[in-house]
N, C-alpha and C. Protein backbone atom coordinates (compact mmCIF):
# COMPACT_ATOMS: atom_id res chain seq x y z
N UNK A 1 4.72 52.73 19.52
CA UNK A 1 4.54 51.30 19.71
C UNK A 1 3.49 50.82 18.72
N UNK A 2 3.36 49.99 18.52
CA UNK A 2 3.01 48.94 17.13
C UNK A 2 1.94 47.83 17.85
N UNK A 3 0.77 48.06 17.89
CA UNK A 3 -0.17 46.68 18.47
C UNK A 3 -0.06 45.40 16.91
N UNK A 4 0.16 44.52 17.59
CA UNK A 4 0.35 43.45 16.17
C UNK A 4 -1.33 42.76 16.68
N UNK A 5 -1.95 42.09 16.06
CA UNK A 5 -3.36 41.02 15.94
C UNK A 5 -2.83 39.64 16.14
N UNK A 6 -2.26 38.95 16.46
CA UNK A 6 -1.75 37.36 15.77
C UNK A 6 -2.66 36.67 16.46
N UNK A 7 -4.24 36.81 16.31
CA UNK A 7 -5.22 35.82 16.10
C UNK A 7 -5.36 35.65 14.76
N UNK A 8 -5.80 34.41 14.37
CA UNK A 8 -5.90 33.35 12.98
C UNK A 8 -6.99 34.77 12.65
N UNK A 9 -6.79 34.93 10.77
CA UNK A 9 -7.88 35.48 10.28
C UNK A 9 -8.30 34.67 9.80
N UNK A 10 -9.84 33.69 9.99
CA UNK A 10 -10.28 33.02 9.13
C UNK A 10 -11.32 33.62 8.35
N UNK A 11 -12.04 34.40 8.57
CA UNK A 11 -12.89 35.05 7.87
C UNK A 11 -12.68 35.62 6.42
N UNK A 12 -13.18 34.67 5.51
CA UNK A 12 -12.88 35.54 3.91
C UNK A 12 -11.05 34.28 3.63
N UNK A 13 -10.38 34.03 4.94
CA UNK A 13 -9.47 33.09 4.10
C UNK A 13 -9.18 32.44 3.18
N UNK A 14 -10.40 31.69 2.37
CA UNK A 14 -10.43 30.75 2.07
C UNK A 14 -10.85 31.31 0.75
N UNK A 15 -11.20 32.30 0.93
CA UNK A 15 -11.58 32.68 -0.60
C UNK A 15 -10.45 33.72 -0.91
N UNK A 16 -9.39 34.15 -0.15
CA UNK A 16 -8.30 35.15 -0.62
C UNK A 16 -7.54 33.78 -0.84
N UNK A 17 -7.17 32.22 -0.25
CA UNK A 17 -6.71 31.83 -0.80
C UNK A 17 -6.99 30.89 -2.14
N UNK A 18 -8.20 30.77 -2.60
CA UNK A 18 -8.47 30.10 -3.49
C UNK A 18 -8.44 31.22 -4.89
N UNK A 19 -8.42 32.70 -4.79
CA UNK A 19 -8.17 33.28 -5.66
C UNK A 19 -6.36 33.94 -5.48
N UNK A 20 -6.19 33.44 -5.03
CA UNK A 20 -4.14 33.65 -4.80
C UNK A 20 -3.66 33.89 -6.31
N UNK A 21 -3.02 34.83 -6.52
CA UNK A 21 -2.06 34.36 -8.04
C UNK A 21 -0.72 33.77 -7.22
N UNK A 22 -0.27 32.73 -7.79
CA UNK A 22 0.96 32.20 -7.42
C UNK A 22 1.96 32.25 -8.41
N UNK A 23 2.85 32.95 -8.14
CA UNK A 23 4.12 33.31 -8.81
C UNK A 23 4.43 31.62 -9.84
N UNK A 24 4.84 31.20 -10.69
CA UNK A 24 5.43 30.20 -11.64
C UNK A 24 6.61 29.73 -10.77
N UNK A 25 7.19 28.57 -10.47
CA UNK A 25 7.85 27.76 -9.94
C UNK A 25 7.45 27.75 -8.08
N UNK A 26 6.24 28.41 -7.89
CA UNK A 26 5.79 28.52 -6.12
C UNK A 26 4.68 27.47 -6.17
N UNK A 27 4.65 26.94 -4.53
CA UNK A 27 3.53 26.15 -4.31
C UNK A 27 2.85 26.89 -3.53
N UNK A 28 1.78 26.96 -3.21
CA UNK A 28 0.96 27.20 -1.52
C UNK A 28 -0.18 26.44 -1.04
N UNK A 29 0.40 26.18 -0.12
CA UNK A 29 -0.80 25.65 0.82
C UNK A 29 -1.37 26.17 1.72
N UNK A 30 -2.51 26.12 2.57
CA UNK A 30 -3.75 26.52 3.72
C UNK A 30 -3.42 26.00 4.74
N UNK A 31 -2.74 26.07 5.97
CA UNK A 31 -2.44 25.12 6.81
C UNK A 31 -2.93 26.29 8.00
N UNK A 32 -4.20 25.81 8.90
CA UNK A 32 -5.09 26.11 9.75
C UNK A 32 -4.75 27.54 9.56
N UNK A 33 -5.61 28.03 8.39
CA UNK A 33 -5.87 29.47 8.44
C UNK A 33 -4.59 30.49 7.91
N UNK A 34 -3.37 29.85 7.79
CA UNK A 34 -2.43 30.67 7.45
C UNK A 34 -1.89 30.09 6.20
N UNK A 35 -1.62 31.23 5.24
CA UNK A 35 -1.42 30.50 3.29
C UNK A 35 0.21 30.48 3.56
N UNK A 36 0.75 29.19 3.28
CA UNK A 36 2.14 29.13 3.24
C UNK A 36 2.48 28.79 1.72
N UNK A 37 3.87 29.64 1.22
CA UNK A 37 4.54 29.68 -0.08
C UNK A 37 5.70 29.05 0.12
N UNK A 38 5.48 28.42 -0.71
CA UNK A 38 7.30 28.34 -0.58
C UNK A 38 7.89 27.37 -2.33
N UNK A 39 8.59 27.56 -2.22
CA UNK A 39 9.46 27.02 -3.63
C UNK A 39 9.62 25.82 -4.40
N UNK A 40 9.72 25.59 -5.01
CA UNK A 40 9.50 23.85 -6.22
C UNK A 40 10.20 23.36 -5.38
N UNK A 41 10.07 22.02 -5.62
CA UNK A 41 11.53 21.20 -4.79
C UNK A 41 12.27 20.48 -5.73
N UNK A 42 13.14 20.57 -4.75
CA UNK A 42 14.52 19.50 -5.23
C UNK A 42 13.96 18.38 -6.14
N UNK A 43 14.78 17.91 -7.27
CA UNK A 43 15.00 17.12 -7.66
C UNK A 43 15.00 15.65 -6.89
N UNK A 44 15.79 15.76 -6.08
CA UNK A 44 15.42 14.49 -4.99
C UNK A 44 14.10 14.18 -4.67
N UNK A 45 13.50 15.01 -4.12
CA UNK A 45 12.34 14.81 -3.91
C UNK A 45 11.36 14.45 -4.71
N UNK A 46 11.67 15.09 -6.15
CA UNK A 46 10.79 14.51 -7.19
C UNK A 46 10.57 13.38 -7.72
N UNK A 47 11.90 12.75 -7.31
CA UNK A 47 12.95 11.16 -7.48
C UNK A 47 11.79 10.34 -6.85
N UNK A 48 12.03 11.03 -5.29
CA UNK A 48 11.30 10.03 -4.72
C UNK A 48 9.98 9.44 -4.85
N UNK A 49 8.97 11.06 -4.88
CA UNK A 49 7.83 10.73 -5.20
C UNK A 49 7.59 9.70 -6.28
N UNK A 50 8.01 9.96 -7.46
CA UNK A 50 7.99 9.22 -8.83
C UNK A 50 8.24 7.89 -7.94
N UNK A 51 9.36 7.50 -7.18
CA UNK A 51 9.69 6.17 -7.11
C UNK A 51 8.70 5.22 -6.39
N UNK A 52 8.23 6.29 -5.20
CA UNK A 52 6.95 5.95 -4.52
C UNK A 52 5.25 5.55 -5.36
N UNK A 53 5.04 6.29 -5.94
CA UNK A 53 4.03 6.52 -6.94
C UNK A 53 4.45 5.37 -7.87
N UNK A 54 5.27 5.09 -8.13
CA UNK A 54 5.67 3.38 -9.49
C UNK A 54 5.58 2.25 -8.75
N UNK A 55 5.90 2.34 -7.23
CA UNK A 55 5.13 0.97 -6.46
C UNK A 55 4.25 0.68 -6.02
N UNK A 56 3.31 1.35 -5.83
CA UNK A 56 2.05 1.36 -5.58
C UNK A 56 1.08 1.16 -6.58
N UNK A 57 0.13 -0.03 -6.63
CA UNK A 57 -0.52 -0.43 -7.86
C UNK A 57 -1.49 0.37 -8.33
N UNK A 58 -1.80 0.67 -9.53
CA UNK A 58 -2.45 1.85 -10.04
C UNK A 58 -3.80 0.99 -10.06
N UNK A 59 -3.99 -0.22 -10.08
CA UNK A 59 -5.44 -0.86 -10.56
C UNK A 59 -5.78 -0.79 -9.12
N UNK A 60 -5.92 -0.40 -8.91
CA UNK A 60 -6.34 -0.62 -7.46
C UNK A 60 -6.24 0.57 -6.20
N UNK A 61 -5.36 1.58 -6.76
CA UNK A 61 -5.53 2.80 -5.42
C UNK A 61 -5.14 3.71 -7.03
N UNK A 62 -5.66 5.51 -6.30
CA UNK A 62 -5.12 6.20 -7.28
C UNK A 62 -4.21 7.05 -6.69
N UNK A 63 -3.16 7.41 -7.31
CA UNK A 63 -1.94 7.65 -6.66
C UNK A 63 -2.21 9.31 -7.18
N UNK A 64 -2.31 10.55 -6.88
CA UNK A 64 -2.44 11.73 -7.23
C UNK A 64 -1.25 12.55 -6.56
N UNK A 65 -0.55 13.53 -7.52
CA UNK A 65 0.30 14.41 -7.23
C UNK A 65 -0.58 15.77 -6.90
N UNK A 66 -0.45 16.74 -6.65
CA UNK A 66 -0.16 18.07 -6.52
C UNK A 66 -1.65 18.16 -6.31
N UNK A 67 -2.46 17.40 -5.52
CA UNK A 67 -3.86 17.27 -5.15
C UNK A 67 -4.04 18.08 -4.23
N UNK A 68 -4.99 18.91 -3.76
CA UNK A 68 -5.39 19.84 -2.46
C UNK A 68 -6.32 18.98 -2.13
N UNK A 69 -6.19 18.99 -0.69
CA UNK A 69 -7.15 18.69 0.39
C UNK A 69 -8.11 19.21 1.01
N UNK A 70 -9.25 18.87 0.70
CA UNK A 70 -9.86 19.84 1.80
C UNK A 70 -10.10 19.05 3.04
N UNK A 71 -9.67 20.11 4.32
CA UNK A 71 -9.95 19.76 5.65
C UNK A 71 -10.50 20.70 6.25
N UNK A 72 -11.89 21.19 6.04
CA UNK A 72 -12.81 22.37 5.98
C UNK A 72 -12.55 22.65 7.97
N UNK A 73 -12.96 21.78 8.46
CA UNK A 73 -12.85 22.09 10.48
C UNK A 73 -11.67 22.59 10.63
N UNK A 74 -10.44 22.27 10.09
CA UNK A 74 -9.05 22.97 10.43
C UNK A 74 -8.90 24.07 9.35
N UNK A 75 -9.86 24.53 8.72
CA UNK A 75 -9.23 25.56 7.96
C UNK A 75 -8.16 25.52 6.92
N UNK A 76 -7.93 24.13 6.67
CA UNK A 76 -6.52 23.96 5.94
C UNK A 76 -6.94 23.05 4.44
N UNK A 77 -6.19 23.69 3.61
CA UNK A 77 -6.62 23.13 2.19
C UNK A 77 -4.70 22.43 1.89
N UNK A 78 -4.53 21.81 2.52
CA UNK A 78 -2.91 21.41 2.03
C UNK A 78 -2.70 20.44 0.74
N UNK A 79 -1.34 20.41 0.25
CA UNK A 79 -1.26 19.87 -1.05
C UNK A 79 0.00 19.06 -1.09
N UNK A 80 -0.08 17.55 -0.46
CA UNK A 80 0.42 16.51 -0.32
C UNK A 80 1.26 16.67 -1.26
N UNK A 81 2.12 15.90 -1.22
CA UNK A 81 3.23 15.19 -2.06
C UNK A 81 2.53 14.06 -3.18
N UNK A 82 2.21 13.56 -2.23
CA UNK A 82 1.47 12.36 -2.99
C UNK A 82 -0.05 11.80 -2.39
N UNK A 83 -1.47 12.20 -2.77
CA UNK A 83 -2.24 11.47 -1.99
C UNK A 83 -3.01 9.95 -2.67
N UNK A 84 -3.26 9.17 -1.77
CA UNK A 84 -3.07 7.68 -2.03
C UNK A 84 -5.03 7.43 -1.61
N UNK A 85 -5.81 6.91 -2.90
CA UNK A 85 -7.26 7.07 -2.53
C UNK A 85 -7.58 5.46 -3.19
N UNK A 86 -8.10 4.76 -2.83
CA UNK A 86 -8.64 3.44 -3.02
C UNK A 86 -9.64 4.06 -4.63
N UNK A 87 -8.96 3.12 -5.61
CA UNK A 87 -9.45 3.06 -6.87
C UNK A 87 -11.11 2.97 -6.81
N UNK A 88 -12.04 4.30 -7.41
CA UNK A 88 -13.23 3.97 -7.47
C UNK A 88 -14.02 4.71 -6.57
N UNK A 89 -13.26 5.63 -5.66
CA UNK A 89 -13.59 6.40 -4.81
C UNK A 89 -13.26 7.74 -4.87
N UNK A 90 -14.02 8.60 -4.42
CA UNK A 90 -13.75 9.91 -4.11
C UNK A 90 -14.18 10.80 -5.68
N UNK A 91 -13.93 12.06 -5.41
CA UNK A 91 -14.63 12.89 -6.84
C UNK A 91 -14.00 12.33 -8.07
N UNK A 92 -14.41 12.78 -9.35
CA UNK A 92 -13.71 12.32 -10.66
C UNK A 92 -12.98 13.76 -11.25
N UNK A 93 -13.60 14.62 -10.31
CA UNK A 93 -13.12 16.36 -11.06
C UNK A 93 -13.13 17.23 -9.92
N UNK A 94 -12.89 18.47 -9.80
CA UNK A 94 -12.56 19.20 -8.97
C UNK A 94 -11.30 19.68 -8.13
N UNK A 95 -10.81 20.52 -7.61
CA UNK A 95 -9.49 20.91 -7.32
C UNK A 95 -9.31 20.67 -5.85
N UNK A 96 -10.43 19.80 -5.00
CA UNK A 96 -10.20 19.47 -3.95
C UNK A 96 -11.08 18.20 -3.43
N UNK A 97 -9.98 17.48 -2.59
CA UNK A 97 -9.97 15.65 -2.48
C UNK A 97 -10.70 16.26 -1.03
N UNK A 98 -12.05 15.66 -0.59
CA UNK A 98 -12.35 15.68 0.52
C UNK A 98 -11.23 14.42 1.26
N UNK A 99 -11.20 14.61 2.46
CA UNK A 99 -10.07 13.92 3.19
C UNK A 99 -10.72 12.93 3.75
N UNK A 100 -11.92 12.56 4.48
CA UNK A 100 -12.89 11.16 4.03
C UNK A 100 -12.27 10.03 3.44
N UNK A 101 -11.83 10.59 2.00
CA UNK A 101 -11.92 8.68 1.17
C UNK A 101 -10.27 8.83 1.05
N UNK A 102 -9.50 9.54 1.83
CA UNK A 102 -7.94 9.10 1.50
C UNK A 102 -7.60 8.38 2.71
N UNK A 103 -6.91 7.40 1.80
CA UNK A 103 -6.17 5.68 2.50
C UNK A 103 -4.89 6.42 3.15
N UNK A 104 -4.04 7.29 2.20
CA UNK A 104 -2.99 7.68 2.89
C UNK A 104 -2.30 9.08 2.03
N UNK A 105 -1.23 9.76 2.82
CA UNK A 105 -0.62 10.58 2.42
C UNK A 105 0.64 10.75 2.40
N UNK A 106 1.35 11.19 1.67
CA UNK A 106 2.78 11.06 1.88
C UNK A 106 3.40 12.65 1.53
N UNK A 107 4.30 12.57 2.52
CA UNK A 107 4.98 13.88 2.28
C UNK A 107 6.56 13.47 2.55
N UNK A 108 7.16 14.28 1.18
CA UNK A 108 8.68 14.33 1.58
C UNK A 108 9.62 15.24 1.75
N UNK A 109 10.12 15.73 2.97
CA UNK A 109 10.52 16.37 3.66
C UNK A 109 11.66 17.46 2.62
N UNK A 110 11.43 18.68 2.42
CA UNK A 110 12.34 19.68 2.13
C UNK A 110 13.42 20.14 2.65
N UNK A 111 14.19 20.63 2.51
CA UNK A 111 15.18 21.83 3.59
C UNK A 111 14.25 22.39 3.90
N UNK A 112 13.20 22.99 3.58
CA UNK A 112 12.64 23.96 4.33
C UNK A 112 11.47 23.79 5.51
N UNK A 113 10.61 22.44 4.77
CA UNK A 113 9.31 21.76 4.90
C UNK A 113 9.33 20.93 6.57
N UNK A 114 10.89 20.85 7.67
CA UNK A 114 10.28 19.98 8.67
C UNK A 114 9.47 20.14 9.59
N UNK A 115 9.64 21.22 9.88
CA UNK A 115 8.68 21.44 10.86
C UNK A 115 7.40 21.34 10.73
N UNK A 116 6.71 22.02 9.21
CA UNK A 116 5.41 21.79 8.89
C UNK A 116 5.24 20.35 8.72
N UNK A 117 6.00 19.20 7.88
CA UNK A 117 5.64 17.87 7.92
C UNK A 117 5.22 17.47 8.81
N UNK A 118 6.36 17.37 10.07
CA UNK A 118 6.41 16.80 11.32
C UNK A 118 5.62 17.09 12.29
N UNK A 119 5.41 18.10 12.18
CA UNK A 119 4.55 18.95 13.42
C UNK A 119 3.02 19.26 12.74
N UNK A 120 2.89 20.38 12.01
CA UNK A 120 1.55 20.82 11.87
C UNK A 120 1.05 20.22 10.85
N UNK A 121 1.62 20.03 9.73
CA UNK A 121 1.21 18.55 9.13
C UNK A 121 0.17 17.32 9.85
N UNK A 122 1.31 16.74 10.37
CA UNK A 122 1.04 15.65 11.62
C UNK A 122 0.00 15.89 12.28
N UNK A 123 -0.35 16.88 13.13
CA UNK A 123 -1.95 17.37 13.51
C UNK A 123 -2.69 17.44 12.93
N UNK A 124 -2.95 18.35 11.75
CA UNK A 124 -3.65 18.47 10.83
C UNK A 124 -4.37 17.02 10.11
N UNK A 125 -3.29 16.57 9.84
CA UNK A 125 -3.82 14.91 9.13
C UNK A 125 -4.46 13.81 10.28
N UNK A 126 -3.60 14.15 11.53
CA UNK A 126 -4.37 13.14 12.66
C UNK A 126 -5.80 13.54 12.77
N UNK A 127 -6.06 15.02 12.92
CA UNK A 127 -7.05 15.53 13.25
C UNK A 127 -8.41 15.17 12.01
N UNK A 128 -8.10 14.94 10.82
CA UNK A 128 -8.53 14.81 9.69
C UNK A 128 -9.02 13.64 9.99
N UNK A 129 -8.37 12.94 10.45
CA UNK A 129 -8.47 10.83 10.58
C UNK A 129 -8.08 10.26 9.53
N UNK A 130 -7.12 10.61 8.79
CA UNK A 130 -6.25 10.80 7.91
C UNK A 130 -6.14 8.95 8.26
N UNK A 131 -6.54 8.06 7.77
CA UNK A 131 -5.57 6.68 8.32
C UNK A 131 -3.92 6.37 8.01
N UNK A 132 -3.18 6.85 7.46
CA UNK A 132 -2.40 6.63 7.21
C UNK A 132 -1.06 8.15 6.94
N UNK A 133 -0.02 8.20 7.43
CA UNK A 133 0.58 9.40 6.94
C UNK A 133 1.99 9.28 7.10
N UNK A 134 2.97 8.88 5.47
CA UNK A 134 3.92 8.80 5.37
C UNK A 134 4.97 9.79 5.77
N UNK A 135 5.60 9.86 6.05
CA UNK A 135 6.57 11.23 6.11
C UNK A 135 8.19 10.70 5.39
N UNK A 136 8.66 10.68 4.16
CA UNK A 136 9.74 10.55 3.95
C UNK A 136 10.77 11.61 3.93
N UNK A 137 12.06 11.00 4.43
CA UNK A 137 13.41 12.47 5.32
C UNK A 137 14.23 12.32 4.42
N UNK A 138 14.80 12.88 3.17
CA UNK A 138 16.08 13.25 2.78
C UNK A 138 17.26 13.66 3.41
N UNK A 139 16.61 13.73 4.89
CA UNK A 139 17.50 14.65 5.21
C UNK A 139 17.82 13.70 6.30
N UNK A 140 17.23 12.87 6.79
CA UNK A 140 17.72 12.04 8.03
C UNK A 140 17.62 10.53 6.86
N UNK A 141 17.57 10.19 5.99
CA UNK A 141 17.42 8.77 5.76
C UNK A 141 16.69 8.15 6.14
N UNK A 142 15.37 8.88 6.39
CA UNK A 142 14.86 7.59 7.31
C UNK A 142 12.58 7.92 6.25
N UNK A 143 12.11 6.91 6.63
CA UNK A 143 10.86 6.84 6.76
C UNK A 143 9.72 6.99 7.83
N UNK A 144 8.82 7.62 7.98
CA UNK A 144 8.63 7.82 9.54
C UNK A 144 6.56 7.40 8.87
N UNK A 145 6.14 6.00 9.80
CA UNK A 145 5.03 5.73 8.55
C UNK A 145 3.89 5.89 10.09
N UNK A 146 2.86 7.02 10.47
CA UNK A 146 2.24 7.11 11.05
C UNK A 146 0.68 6.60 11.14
N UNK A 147 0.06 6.16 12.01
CA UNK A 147 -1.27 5.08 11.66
C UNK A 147 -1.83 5.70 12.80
N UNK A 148 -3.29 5.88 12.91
CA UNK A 148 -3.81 4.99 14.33
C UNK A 148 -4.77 6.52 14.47
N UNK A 149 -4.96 7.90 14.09
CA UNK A 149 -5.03 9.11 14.35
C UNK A 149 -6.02 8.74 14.96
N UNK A 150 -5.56 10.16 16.79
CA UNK A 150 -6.53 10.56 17.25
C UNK A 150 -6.77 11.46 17.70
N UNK A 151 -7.81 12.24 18.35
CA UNK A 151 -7.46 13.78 19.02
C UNK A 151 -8.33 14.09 18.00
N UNK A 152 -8.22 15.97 18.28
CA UNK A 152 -9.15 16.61 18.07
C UNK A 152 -7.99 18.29 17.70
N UNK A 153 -8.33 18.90 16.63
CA UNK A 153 -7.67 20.74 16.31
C UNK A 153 -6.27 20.01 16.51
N UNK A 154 -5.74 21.30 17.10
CA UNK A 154 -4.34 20.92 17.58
C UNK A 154 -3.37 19.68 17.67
N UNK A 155 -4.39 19.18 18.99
CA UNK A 155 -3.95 18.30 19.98
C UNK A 155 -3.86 17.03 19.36
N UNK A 156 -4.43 16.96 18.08
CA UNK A 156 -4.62 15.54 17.25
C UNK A 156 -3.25 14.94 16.94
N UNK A 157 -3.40 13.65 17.10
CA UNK A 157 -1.57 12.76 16.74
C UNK A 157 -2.25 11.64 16.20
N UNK A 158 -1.29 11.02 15.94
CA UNK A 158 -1.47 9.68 15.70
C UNK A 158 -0.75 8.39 16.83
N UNK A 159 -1.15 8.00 17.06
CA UNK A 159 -0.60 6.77 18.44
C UNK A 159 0.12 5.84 18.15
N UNK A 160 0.24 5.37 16.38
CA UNK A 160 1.93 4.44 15.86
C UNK A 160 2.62 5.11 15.19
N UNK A 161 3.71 4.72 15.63
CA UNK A 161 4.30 5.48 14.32
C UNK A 161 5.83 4.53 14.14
N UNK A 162 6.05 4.39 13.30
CA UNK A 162 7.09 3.09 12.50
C UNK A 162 8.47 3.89 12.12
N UNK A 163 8.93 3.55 12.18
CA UNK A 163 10.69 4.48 11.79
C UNK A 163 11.73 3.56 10.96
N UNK A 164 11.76 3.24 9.40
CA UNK A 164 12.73 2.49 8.72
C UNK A 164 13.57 3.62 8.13
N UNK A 165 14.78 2.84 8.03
CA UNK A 165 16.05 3.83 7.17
C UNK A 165 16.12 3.48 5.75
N UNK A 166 16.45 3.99 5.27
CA UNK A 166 16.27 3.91 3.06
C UNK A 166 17.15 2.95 3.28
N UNK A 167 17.06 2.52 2.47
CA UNK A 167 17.84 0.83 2.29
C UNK A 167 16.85 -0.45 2.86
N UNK A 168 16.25 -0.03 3.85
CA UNK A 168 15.17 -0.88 4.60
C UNK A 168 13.74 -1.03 3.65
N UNK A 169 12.92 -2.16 3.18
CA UNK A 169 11.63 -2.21 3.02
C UNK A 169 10.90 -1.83 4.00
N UNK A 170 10.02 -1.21 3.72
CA UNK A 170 9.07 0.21 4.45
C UNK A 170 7.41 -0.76 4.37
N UNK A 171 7.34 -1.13 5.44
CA UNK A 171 5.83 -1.90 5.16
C UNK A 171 4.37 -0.86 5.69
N UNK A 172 3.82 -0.52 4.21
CA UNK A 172 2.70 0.22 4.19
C UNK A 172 1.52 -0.44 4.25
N UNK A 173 1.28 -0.99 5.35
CA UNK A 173 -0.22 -1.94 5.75
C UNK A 173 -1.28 -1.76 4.93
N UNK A 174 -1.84 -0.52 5.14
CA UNK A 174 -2.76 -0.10 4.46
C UNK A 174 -3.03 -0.35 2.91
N UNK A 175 -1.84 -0.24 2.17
CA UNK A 175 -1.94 -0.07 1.07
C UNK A 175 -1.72 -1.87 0.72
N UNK A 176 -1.39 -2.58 1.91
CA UNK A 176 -0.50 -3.62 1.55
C UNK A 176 0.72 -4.39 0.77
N UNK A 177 1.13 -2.78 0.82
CA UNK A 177 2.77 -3.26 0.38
C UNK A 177 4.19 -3.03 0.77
N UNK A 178 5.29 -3.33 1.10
CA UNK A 178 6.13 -3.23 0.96
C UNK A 178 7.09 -2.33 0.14
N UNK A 179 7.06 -0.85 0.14
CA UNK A 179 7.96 0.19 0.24
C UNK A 179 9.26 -0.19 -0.20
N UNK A 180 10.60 0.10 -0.96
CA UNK A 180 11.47 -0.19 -1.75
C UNK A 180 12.15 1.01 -0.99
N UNK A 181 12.89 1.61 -0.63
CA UNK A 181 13.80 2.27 -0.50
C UNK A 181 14.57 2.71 -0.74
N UNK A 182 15.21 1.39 -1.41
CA UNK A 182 16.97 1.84 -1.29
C UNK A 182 17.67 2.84 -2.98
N UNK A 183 16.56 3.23 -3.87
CA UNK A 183 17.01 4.29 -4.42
C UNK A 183 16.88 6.01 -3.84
N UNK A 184 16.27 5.96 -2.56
CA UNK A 184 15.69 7.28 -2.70
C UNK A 184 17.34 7.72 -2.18
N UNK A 185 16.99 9.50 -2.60
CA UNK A 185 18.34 10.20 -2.37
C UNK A 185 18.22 11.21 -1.20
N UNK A 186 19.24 11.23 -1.05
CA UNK A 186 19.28 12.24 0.35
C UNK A 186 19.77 13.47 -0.55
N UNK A 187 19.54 14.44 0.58
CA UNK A 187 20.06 16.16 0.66
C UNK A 187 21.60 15.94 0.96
N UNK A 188 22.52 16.23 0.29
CA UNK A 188 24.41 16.38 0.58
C UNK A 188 24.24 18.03 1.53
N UNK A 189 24.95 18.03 2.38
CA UNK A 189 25.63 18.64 3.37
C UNK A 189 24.11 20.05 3.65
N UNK A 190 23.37 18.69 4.12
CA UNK A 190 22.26 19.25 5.09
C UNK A 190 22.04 18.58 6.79
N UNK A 191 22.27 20.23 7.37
CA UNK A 191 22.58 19.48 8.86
C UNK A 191 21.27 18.89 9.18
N UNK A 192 21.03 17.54 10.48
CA UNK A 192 20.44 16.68 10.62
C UNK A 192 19.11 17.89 11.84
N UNK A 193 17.96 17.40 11.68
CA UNK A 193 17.39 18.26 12.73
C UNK A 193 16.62 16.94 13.80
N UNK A 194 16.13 17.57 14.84
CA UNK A 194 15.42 16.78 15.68
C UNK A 194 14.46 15.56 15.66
N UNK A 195 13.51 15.53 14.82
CA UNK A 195 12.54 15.11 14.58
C UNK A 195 12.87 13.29 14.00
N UNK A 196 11.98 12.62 14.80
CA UNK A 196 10.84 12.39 15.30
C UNK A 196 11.49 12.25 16.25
């Protein structure tokens, strides 16, 4: 018989993941103590971001790709899709955005990515006080735009949360604008999952 450990190793984590070699076309992120890999994405997704990132005014918020987070209390260093920081704020250098001065975040959903978006994502960023946290679905058509975070580790959510379908203008308060939709692309013959 085989005793397994599956308590979190945090001890030394953070420095086995900040010295990681990552294979060429892999991402990874820190999500409460455990380093997740996983693969470039789709083209769609890249669509979107880009499309997201061209409406949002650059004089005025800075729109950053492939940014790490640090969220030092959860153990998690994650690496948004897109993070959204009010022009004039936050570091000018370094490989990690304290989570403090971000307005918002956006993530768009993979074949592989729902559960982490939706779920431990979603905690993670409530728990952060994250004000704002996009979630766009290739895979359901839809926008899912979360506000309000509260709670604490785990248990953290957010208390609004908004649900438009692509084709629909997507109103991002925060940022004060109005979201465009109707180019983003879906995933072809990906079955639909639960969420939200």
């Amino acid at each position: 018989m085989t005793a397994v450990d599956d308590r979190r190793m945090t001890t030394g984590i953070v420095e086995i993941f900040e010295n990681l070699e990552v294979p060429e076309g892999f991402k990874v992120e820190l999500l409460r103590g455990e380093i997740v890999m996983m693969a470039g994405p789709d083209v769609i997704h890249n669509d979107i971001v880009e499309a997201v990132q061209d409406q949002i005014p650059r004089h005025r918020w800075r729109r950053l790709q492939t940014q790490d987070i640090a969220i030092l209390e959860q153990t998690s260093e994650p690496q948004p899709d897109l993070v959204v920081i009010e022009r004039g704020i936050g570091p000018d250098h370094g490989r990690l955005m304290p989570s403090e001065v971000i307005t918002l975040l956006v993530e768009v959903v993979s074949k592989t990515s729902v559960d982490r978006d939706y779920g431990v994502k979603r905690s993670i960023y409530a728990a952060a006080k994250i004000p704002a946290y996009l979630i766009i679905d290739p895979v359901m058509a839809q926008c899912v735009l979360l506000t309000e975070p509260t709670g604490n580790g785990d248990y953290a959510d957010y208390r609004r949360q908004r649900i438009t379908k692509f084709g629909d203008l997507t109103p991002l308060e925060p940022l004060e604008i109005e979201l465009d939709t109707s180019d983003f692309g879906t995933f072809p013959g990906v079955r639909p999952h639960r969420y939200p």
